[in-house]
Each structure stands twice: as structure tokens, then as C-alpha cells.
N, C-alpha and C. Protein backbone atom coordinates (compact mmCIF):
# COMPACT_ATOMS: atom_id res chain seq x y z
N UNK A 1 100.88 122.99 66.44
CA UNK A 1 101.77 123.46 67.47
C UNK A 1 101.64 124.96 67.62
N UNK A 2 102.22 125.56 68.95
CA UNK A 2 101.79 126.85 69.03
C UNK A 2 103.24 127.45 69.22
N UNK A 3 102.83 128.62 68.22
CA UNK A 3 104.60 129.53 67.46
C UNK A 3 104.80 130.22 69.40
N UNK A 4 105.97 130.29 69.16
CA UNK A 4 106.85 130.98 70.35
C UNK A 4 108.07 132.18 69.75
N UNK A 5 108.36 132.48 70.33
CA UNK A 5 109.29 133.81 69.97
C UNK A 5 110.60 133.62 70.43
N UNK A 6 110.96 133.18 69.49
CA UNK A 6 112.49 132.78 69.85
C UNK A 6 113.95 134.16 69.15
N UNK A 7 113.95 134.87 69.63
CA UNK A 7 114.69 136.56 69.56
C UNK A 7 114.51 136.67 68.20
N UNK A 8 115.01 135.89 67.14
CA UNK A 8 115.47 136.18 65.96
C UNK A 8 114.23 135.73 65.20
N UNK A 9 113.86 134.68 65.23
CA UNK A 9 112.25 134.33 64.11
C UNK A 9 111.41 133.69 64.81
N UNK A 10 110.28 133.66 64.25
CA UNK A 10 109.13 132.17 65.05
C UNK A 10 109.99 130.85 64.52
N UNK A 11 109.16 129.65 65.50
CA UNK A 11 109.51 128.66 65.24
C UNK A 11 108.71 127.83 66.26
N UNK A 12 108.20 127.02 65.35
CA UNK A 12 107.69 126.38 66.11
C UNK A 12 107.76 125.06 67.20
N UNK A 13 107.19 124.88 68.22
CA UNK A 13 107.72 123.73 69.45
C UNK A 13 106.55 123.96 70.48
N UNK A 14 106.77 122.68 71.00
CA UNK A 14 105.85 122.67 72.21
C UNK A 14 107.04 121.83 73.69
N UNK A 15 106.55 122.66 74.53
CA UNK A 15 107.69 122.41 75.68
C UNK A 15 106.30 121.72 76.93
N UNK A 16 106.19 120.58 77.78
CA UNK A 16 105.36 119.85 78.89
C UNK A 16 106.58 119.87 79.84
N UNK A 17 105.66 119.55 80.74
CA UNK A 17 105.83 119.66 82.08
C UNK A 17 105.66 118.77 82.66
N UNK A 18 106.04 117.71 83.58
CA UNK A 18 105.49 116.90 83.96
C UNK A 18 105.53 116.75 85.27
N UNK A 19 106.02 118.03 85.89
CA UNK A 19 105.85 119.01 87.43
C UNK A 19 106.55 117.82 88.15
N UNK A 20 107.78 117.62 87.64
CA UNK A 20 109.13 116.88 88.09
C UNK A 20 108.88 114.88 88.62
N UNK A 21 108.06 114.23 88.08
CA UNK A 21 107.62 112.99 88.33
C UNK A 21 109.08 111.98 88.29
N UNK A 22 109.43 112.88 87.01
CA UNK A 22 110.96 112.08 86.56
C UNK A 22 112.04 112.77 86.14
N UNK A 23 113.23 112.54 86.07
CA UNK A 23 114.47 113.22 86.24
C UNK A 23 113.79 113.75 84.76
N UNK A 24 113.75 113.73 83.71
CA UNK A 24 113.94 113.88 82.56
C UNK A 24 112.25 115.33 82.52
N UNK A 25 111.97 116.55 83.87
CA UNK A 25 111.10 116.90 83.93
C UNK A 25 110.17 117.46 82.66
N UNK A 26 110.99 118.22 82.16
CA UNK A 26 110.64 118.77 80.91
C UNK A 26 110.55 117.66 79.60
N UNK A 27 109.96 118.14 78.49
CA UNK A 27 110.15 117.98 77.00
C UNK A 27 109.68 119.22 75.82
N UNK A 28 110.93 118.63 75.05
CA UNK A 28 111.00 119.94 74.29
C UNK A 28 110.66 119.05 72.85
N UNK A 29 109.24 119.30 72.09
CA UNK A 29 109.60 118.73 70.63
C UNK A 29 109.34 119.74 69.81
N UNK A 30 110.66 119.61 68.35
CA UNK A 30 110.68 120.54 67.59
C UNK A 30 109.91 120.60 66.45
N UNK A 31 109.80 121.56 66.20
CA UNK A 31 108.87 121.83 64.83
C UNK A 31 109.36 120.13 63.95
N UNK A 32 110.34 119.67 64.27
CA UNK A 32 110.73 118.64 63.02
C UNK A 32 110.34 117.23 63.05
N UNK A 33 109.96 117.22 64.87
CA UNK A 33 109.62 116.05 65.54
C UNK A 33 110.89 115.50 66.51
N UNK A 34 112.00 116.22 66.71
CA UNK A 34 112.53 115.68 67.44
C UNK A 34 112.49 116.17 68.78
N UNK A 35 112.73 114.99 69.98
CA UNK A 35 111.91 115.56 71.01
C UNK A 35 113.48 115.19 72.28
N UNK A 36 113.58 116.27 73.33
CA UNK A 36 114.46 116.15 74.14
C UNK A 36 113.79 116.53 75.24
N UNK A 37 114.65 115.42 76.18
CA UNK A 37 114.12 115.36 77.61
C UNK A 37 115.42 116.75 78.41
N UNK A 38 114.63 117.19 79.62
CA UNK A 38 115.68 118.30 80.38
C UNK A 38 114.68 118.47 81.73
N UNK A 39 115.87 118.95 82.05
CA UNK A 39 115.82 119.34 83.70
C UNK A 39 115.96 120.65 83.68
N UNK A 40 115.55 121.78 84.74
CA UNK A 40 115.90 122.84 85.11
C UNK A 40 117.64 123.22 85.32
N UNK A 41 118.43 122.26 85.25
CA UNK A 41 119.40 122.57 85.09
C UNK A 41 120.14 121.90 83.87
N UNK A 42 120.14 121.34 82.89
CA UNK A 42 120.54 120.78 81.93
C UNK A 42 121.80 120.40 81.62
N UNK A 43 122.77 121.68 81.99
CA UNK A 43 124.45 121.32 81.54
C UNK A 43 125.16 121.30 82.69
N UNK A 44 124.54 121.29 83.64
CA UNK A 44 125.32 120.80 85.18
C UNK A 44 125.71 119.09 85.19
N UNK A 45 126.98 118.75 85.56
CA UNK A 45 126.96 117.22 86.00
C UNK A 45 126.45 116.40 86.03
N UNK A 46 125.56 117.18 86.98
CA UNK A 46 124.37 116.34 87.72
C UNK A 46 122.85 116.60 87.47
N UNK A 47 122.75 117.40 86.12
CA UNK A 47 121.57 117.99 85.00
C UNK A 47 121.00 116.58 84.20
N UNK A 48 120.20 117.21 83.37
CA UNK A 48 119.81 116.42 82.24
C UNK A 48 119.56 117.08 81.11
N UNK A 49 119.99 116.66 80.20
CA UNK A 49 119.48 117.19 78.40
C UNK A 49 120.00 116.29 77.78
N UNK A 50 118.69 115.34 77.22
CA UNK A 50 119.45 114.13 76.29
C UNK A 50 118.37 114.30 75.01
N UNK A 51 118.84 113.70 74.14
CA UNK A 51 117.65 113.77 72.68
C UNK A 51 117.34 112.40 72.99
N UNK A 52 115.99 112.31 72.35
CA UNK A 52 115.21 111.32 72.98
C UNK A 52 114.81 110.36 71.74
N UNK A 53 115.29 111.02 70.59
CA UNK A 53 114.73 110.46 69.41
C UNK A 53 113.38 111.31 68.63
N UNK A 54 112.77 110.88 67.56
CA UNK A 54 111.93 111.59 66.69
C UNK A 54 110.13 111.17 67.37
N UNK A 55 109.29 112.01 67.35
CA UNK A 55 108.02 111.58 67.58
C UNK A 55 107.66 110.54 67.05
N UNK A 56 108.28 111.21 65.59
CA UNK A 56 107.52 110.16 64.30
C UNK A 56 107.97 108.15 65.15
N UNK A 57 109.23 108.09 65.40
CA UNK A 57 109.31 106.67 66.14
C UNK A 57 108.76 106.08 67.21
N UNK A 58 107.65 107.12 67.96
CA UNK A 58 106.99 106.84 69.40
C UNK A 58 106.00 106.07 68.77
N UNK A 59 105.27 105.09 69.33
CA UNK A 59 104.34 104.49 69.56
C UNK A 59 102.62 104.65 70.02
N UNK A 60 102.78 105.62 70.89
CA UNK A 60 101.88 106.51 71.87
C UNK A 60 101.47 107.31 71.06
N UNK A 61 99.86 107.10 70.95
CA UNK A 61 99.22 108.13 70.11
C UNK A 61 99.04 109.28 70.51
N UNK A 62 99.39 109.74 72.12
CA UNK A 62 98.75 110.33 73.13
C UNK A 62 100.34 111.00 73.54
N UNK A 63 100.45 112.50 73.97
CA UNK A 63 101.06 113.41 74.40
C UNK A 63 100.99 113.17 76.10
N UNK A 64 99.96 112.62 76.50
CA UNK A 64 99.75 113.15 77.80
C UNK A 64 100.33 112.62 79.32
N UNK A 65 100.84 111.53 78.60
CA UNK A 65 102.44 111.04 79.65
C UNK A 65 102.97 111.97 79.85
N UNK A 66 103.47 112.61 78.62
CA UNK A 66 104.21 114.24 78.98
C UNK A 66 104.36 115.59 80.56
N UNK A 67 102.72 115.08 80.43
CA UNK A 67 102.40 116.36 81.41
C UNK A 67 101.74 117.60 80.97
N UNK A 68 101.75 118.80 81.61
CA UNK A 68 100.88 120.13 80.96
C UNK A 68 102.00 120.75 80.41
N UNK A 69 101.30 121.11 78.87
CA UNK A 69 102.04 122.16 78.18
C UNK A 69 102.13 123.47 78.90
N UNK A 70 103.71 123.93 78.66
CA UNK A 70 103.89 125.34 79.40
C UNK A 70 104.40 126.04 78.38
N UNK A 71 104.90 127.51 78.52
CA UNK A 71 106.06 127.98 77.81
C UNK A 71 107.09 128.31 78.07
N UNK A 72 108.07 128.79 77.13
CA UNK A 72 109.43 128.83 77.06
C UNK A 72 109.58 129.64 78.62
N UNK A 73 108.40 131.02 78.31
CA UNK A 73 108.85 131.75 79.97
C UNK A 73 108.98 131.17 81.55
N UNK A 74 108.22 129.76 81.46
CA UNK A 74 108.19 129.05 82.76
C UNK A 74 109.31 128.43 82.87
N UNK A 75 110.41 128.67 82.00
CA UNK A 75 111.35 127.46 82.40
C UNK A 75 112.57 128.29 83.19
N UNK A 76 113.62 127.97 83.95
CA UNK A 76 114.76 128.37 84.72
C UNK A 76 115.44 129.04 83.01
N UNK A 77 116.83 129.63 83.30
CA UNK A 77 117.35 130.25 82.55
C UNK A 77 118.34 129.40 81.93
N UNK A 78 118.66 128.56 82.69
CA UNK A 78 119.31 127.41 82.15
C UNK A 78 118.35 126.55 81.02
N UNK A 79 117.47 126.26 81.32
CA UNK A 79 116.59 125.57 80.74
C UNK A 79 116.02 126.64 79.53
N UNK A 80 116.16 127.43 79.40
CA UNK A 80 115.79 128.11 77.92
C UNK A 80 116.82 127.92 77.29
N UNK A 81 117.82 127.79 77.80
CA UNK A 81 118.92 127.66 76.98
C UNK A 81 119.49 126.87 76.13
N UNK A 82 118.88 125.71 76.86
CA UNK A 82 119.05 124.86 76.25
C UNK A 82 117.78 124.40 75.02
N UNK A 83 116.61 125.24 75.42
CA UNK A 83 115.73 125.14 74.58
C UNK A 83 116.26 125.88 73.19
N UNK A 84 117.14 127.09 73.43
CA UNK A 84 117.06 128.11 72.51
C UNK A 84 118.11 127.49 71.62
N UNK A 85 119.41 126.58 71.70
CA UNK A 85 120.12 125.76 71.21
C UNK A 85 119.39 124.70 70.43
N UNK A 86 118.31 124.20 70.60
CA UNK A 86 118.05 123.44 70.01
C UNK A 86 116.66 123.63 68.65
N UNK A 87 115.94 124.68 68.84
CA UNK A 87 115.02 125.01 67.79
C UNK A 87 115.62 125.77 66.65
């Protein structure tokens, strides 16, 4: 996985894109394996940020349902936020 700069320490995660196919656009998995789905707006009503469960329980040998890996800087401000809550 590739380290990101999260204010206070590294840590590692990888955040895809899947250039909005499905409500759930984004994924965020953590250095630990747990992986959450989000939207550009996440804690709105009518957002998304749900935990999705651990990698280790996926099936899919393959990342690439996901979409293209981006980073933390491509996401809305909402959406880091919710990234930055969770690593």
C-alpha cells in the first residue's frame, strides 16, 4: 500500500474511485483491512459512509471492481473527512 500524510503520522490506505458507477463512489481500505464505502458527501442524509466489512472476508482476488486508485487530495472536503476519522 502507498503511505499518505495524514497531519499527525503516516499511515497507511489506499482510497479507488470508481468515477461514480455506484452510490457507494469511493473506497477507503485501511492499513488493517477494513474497507468503507463513501460518497463525496458522506454525513449528509442523503450521503453515504458505511463500513463494508474486512478485505480479509472478500472473495475477489482482484481490486479492480473498485475502480482507479486516487488520493486523499482528489476527494471533496467532506470526503477527507471522513477518510481522516477513520485511519
Amino acid at each position: 500500500m502507498k503511505a499518505y500524510y495524514n497531519h499527525t503520522k503516516m499511515e497507511n490506505f489506499k482510497i479507488f474511485d470508481n468515477c461514480g458507477r455506484t452510490i457507494d463512489r469511493y473506497t477507503l481500505i485501511t492499513d488493517d483491512g477494513d474497507v468503507f464505502g463513501f460518497d463525496d458527501n458522506p454525513f449528509y442524509p442523503l450521503g453515504f459512509g458505511q463500513y463494508c466489512g474486512n478485505i480479509n472476508q472478500w472473495t475477489s482476488k482482484t481490486l479492480d471492481h473498485l475502480g482507479k486508485p486516487i488520493t486523499v487530495d482528489q476527494l471533496s472536503e467532506q470526503a477527507k473527512t471522513f477518510v481522516e476519522e477513520r485511519i
